[in-house]
Protein backbone atom coordinates (compact mmCIF):
# COMPACT_ATOMS: atom_id res chain seq x y z
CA UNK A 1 45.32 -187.91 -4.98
CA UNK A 2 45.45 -188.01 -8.51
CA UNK A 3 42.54 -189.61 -10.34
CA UNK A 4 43.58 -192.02 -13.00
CA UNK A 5 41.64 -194.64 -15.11
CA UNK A 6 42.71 -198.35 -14.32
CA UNK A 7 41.21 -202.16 -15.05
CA UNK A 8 40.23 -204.20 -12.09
CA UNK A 9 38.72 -207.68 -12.11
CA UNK A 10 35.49 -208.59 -10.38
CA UNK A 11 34.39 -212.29 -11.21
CA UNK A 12 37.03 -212.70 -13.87
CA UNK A 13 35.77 -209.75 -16.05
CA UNK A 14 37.71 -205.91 -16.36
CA UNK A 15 36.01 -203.05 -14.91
CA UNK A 16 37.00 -199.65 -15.76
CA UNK A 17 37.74 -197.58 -12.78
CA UNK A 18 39.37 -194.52 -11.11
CA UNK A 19 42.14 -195.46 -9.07
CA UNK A 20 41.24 -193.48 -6.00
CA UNK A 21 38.45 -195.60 -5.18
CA UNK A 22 38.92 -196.56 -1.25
CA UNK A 23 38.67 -199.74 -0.17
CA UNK A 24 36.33 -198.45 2.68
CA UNK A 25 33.44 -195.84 2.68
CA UNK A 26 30.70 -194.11 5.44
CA UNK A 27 27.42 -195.41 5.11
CA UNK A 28 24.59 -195.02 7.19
CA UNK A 29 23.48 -197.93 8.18
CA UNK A 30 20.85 -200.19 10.24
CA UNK A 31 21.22 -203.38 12.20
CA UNK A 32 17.96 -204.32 12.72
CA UNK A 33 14.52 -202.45 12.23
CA UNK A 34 13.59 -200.30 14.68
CA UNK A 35 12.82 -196.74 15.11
CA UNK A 36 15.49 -193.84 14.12
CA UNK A 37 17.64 -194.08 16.87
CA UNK A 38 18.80 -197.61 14.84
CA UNK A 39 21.01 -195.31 12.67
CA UNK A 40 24.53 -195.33 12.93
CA UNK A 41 27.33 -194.24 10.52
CA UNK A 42 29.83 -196.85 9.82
CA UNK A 43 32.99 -197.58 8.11
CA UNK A 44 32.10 -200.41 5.76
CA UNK A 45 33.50 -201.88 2.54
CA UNK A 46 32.88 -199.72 -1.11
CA UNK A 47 30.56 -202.11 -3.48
CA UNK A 48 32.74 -204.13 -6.58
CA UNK A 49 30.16 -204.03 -9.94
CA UNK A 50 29.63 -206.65 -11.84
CA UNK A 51 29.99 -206.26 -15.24
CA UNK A 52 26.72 -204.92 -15.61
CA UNK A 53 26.64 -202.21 -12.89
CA UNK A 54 28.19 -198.68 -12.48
CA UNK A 55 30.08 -197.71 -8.98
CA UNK A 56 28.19 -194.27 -8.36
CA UNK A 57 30.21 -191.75 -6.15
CA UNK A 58 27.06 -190.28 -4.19
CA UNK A 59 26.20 -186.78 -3.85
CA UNK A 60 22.93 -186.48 -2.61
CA UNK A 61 20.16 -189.09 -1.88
CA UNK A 62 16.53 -189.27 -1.30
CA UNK A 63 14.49 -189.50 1.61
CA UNK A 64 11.08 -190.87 0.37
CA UNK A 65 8.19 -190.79 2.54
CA UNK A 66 8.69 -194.86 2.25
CA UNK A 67 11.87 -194.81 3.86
CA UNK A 68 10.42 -194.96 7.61
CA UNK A 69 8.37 -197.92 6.57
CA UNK A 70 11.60 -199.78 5.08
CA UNK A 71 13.22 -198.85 8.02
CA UNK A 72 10.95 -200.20 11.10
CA UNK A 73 10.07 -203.34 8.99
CA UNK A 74 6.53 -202.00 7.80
CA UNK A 75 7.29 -203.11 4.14
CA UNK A 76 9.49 -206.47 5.01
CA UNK A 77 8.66 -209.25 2.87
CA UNK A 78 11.01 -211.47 5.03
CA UNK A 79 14.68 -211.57 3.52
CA UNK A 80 15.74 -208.55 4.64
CA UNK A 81 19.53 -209.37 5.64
CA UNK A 82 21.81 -207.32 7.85
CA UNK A 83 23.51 -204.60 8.34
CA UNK A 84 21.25 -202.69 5.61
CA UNK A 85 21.84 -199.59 3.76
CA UNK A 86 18.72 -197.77 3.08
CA UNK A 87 18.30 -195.54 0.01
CA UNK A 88 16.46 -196.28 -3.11
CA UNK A 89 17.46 -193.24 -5.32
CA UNK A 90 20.12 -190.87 -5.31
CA UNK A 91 23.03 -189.13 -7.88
CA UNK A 92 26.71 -188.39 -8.03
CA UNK A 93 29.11 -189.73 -10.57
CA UNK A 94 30.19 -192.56 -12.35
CA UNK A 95 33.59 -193.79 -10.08
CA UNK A 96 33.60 -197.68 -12.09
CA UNK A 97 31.72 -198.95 -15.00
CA UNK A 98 31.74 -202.79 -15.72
CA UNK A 99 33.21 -204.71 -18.91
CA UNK A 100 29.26 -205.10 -19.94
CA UNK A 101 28.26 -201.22 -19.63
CA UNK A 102 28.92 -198.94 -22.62
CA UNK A 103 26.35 -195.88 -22.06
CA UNK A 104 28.40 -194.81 -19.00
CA UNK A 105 31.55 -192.94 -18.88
CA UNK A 106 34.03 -191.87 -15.69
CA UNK A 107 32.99 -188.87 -14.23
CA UNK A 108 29.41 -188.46 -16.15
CA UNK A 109 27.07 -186.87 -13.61
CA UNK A 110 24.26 -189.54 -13.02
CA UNK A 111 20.58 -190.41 -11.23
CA UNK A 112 19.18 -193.45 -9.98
CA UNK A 113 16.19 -195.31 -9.19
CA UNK A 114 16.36 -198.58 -7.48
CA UNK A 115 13.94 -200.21 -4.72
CA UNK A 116 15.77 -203.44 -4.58
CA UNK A 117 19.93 -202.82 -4.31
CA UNK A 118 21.51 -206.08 -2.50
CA UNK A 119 24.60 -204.33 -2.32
CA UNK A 120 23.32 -201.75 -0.38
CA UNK A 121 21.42 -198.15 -0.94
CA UNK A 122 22.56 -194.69 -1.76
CA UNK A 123 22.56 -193.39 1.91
CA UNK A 124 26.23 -194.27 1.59
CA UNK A 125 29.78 -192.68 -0.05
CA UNK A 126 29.52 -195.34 -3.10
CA UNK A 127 26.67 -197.24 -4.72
CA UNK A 128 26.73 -200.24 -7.23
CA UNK A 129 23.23 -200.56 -9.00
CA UNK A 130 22.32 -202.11 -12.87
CA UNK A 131 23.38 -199.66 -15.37
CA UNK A 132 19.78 -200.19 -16.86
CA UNK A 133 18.80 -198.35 -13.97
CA UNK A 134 21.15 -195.47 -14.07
CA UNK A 135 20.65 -192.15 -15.97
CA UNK A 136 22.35 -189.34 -17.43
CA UNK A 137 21.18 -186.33 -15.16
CA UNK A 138 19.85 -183.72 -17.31
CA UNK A 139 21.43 -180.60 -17.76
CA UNK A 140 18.65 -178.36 -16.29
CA UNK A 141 18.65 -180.11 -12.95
CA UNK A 142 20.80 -178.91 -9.88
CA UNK A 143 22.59 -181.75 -7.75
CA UNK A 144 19.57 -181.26 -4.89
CA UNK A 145 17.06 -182.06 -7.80
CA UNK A 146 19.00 -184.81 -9.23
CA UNK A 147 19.38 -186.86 -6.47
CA UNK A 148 15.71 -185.53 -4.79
CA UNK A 149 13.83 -186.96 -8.30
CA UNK A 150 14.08 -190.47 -9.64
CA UNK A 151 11.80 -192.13 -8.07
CA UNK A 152 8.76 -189.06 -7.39
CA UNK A 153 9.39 -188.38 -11.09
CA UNK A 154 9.17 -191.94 -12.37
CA UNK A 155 6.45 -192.67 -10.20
CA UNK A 156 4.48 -189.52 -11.00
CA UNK A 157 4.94 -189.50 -14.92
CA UNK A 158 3.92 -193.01 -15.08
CA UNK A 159 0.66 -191.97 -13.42
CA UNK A 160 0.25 -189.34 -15.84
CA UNK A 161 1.32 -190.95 -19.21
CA UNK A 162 0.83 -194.80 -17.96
CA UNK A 163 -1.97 -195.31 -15.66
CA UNK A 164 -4.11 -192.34 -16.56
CA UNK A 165 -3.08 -191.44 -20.20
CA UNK A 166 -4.41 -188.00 -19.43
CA UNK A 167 -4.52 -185.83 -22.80
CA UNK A 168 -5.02 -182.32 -24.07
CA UNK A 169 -7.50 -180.44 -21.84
CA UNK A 170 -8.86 -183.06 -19.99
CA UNK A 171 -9.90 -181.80 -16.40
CA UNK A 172 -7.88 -183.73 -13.73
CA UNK A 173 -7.76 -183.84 -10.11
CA UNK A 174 -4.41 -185.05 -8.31
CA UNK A 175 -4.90 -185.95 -4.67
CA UNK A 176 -1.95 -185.37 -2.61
CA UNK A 177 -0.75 -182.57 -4.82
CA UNK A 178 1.50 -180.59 -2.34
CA UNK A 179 3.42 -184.24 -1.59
CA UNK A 180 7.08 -184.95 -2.94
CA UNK A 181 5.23 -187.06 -5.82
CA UNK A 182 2.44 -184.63 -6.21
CA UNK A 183 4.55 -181.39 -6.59
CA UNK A 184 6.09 -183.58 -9.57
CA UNK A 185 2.70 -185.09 -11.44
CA UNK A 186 1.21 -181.68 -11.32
CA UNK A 187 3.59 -180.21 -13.58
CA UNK A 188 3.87 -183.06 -15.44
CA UNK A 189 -0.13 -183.10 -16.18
CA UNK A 190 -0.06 -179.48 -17.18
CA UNK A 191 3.20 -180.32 -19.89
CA UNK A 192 0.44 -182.94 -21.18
CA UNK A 193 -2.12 -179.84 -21.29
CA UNK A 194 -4.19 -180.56 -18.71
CA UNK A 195 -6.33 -178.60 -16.77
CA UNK A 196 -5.39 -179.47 -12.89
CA UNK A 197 -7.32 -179.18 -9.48
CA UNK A 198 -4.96 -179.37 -7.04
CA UNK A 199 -6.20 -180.84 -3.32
CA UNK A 200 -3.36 -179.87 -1.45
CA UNK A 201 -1.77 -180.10 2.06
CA UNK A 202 -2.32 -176.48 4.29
CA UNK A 203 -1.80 -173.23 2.99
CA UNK A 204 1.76 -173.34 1.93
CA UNK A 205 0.84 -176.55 -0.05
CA UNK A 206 -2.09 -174.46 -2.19
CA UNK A 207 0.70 -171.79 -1.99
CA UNK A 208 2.83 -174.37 -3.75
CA UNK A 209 0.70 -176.17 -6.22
CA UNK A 210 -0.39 -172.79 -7.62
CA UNK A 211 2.85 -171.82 -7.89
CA UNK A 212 3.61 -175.04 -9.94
CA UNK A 213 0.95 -173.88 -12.43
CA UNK A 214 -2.71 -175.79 -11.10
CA UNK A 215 -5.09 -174.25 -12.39
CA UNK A 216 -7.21 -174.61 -9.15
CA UNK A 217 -6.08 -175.55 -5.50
CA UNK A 218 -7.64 -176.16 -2.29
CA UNK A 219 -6.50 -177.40 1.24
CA UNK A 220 -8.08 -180.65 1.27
CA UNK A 221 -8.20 -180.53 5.25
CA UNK A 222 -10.15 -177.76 5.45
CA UNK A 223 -11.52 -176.02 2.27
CA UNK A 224 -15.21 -176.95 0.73
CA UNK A 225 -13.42 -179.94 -1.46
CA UNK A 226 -17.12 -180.64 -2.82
CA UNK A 227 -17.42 -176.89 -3.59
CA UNK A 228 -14.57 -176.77 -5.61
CA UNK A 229 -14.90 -180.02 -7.51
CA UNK A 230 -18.01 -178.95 -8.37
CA UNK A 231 -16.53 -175.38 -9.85
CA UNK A 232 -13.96 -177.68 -11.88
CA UNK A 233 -15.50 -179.98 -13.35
CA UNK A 234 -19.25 -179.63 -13.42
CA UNK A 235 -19.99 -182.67 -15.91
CA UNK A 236 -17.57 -184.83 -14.13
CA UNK A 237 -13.86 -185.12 -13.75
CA UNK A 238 -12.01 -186.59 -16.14
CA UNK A 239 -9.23 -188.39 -13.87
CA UNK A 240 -8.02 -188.44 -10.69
CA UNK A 241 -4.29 -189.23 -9.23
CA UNK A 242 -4.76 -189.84 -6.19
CA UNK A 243 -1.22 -189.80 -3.45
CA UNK A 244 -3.70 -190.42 -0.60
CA UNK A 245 -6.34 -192.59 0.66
CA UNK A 246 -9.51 -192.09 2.52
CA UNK A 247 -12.72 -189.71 2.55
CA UNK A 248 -10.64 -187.36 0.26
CA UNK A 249 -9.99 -189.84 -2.14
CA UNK A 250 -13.97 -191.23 -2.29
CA UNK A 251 -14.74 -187.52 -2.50
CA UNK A 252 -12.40 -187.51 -5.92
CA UNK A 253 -14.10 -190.74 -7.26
CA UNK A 254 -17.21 -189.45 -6.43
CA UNK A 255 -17.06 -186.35 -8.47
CA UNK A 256 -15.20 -188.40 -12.14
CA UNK A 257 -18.17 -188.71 -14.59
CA UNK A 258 -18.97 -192.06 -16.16
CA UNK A 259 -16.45 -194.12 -18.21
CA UNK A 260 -13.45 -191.81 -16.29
CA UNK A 261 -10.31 -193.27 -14.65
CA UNK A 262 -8.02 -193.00 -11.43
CA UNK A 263 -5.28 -194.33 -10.63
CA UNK A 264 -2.68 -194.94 -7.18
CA UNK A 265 0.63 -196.10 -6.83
CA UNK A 266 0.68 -199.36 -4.17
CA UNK A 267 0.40 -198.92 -1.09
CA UNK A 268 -1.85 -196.20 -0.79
CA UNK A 269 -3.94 -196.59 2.57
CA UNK A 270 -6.86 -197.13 2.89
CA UNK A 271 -7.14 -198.58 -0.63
CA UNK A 272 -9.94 -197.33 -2.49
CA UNK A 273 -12.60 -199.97 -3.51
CA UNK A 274 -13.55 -201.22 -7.47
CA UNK A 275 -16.56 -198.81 -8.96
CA UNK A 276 -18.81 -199.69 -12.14
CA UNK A 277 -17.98 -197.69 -14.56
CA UNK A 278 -14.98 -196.28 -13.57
CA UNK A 279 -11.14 -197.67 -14.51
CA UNK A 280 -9.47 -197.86 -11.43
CA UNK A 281 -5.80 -198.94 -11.64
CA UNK A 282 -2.54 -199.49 -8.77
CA UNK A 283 0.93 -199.78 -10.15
CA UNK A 284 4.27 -198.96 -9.34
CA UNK A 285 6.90 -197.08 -10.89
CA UNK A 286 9.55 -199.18 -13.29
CA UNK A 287 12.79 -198.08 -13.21
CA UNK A 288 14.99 -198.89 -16.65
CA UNK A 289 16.56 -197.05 -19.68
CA UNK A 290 12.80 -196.40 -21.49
CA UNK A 291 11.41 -195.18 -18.52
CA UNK A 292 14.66 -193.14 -17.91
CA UNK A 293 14.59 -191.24 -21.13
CA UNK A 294 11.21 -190.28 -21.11
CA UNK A 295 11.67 -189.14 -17.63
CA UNK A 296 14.98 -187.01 -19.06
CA UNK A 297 12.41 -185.66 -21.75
CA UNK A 298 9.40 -184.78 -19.48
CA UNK A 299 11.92 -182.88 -16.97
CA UNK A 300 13.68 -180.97 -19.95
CA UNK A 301 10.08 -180.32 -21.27
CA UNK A 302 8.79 -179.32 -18.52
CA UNK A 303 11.08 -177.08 -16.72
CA UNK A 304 10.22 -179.11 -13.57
CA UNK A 305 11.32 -177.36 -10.53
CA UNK A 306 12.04 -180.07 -7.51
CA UNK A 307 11.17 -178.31 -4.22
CA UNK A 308 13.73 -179.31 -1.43
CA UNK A 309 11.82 -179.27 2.08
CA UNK A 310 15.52 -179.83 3.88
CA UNK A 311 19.13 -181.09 3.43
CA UNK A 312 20.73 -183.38 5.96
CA UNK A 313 24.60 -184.64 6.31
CA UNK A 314 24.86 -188.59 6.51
CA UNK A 315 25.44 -187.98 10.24
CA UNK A 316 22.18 -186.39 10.71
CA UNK A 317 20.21 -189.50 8.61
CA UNK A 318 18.26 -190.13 12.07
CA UNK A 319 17.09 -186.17 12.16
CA UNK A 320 16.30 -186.78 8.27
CA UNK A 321 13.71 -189.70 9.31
CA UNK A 322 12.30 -187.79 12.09
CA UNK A 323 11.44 -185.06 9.97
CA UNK A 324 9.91 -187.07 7.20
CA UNK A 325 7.96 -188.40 9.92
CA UNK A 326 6.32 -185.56 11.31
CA UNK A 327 5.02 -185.21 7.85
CA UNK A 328 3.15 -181.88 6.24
CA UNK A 329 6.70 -181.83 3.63
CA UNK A 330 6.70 -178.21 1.60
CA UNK A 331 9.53 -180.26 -1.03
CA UNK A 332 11.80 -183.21 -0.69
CA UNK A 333 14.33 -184.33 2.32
CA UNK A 334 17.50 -185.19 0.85
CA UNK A 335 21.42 -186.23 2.72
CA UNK A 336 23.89 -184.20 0.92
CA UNK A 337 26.54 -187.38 1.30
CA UNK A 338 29.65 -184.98 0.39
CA UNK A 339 28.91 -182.66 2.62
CA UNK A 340 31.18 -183.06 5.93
CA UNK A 341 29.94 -184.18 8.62
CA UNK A 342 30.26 -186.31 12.39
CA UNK A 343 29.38 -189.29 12.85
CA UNK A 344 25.75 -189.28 13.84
């Protein structure tokens, strides 16, 4: 079908849009929390943007290690309504664009980042999210990457440049360092001119983080962590990211000399208690056009190479959360949403 540019109205205001846009899409979607089996892949209505979202045809979108929780009800905060469409980040290309939006364009090639999306997530064929949230993919990323890195990459450079403010030669540790956000603030903390310990996952994650360019790596589960640390950073480490919780972490803090820093995104488990002497921060990753550009900049700078653990269709979204849950990811899980497929 031929692909032409037309005016629609949503709420009384013109949106720009192709004309082939169906009426109807697939979508993976959940009817109540549960376990994976909950999955099923539906024919459900495309989302209408206001006229300050874009309609995003997807290509490919995340699977975060968060998704499980989102899914069983682990994160619910109580208005969850159903069905829900999972998916907090993704990319394809711009299908609509609202009166309101002028940075977007039919057919540019576009990222996202969006934990809250009331019109449902990118594990579907379309996607309507806040153009303040949407990005211009940069040029050096391949469609796997793109839709595999908004929200490790926001999360992980805002450790880096936020929470930490890591400079020039400082010695840093990063905790977690073969995970999807890991692999990502490693190479970020080296652009900054770091020098990085790595405590990675098994011996293809030290395999991996080396290859990413620490300048040290051990396998947290079974190397001599205090060893190491030691070898670093013998007056002290200057600051830790830390992507996990527990003895591992208190070994990190434990080893950052006085007036240091660390920081966590939420929800890291166990959380690690308040020291004297030591800045300890949480946050979470902000997704808008500030934080977008300097993400755009840091990946350009950086060369950042996004590891892909695995590529699922839509209809295999349940085999997608089963592997994220088995855990020990070498790279990211991502649905390739073009790709044909069954329904799962």
């Amino acid at each position: 079908m031929k692909s032409t540019r037309t005016s629609r109205r949503v709420h009384g205001r013109p949106i720009v849009a192709r004309s082939a846009i169906p009426d109807s899409m697939r979508a993976a979607v959940i009817p109540r929390f549960g376990d994976s089996s909950v999955f099923s892949v539906d024919t459900v209505p495309v989302p209408r943007p206001n006229s300050h979202e874009v309609l995003i045809a997807v290509d490919v979108a995340g699977v975060g290690s968060w998704d499980p929780g989102l899914r069983s009800g682990k994160w619910d905060e109580g208005h969850t309504k159903f069905p829900l469409i999972l998916g907090v980040d993704g990319a394809g290309t711009v299908a609509a664009v609202g009166a309101s939006v002028d940075r977007f364009a039919l057919g540019d090639r576009v990222y996202s980042y969006s934990f809250d999306h009331p019109k449902g997530g990118f594990y579907a064929e379309y996607v309507a999210i806040a153009a303040g949230r949407v990005a211009h993919i940069p040029a050096t990323l391949d469609r796997n990457a793109a839709g595999a890195v908004a929200a490790i990459g926001l999360t992980a450079l805002q450790g880096i440049d936020d929470a930490l403010e890591i400079a020039s030669n400082e010695r840093v540790v990063i905790l977690g360092a073969s995970g999807n956000v890991g692999m990502i603030a490693l190479q970020f903390a080296k652009l900054r001119g770091a020098r990085v310990l790595a405590l990675a996952s098994g011996a293809d994650g030290v395999e991996l983080t080396r290859r990413l360019g620490a300048d040290d790596s051990v396998d947290a589960r079974s190397g001599d962590v205090d060893a190491v640390l030691e070898r670093f950073a013998p007056n002290g480490v200057d600051a830790v990211l830390a992507f996990a919780g527990g003895k591992d972490l208190t070994r990190c803090l434990d080893a950052i000399r006085k007036g240091g820093r660390a920081a966590y995104p939420n929800g890291i488990e166990p959380e690690p208690r308040k020291r004297r002497g030591l800045r300890l921060s949480a946050y979470d990753a902000e997704s808008g056009v500030r934080q977008f550009d300097r993400l755009n900049a840091a990946i350009v700078d950086s060369r950042l190479e996004v590891p892909i653990a695995e590529a699922f269709s839509l209809g295999d979204v349940a085999h997608a959360h089963q592997r994220v849950e088995r855990g020990h990811l070498i790279g990211k899980v991502v649905l390739d949403i073009s790709a044909s497929s069954g329904l799962g």
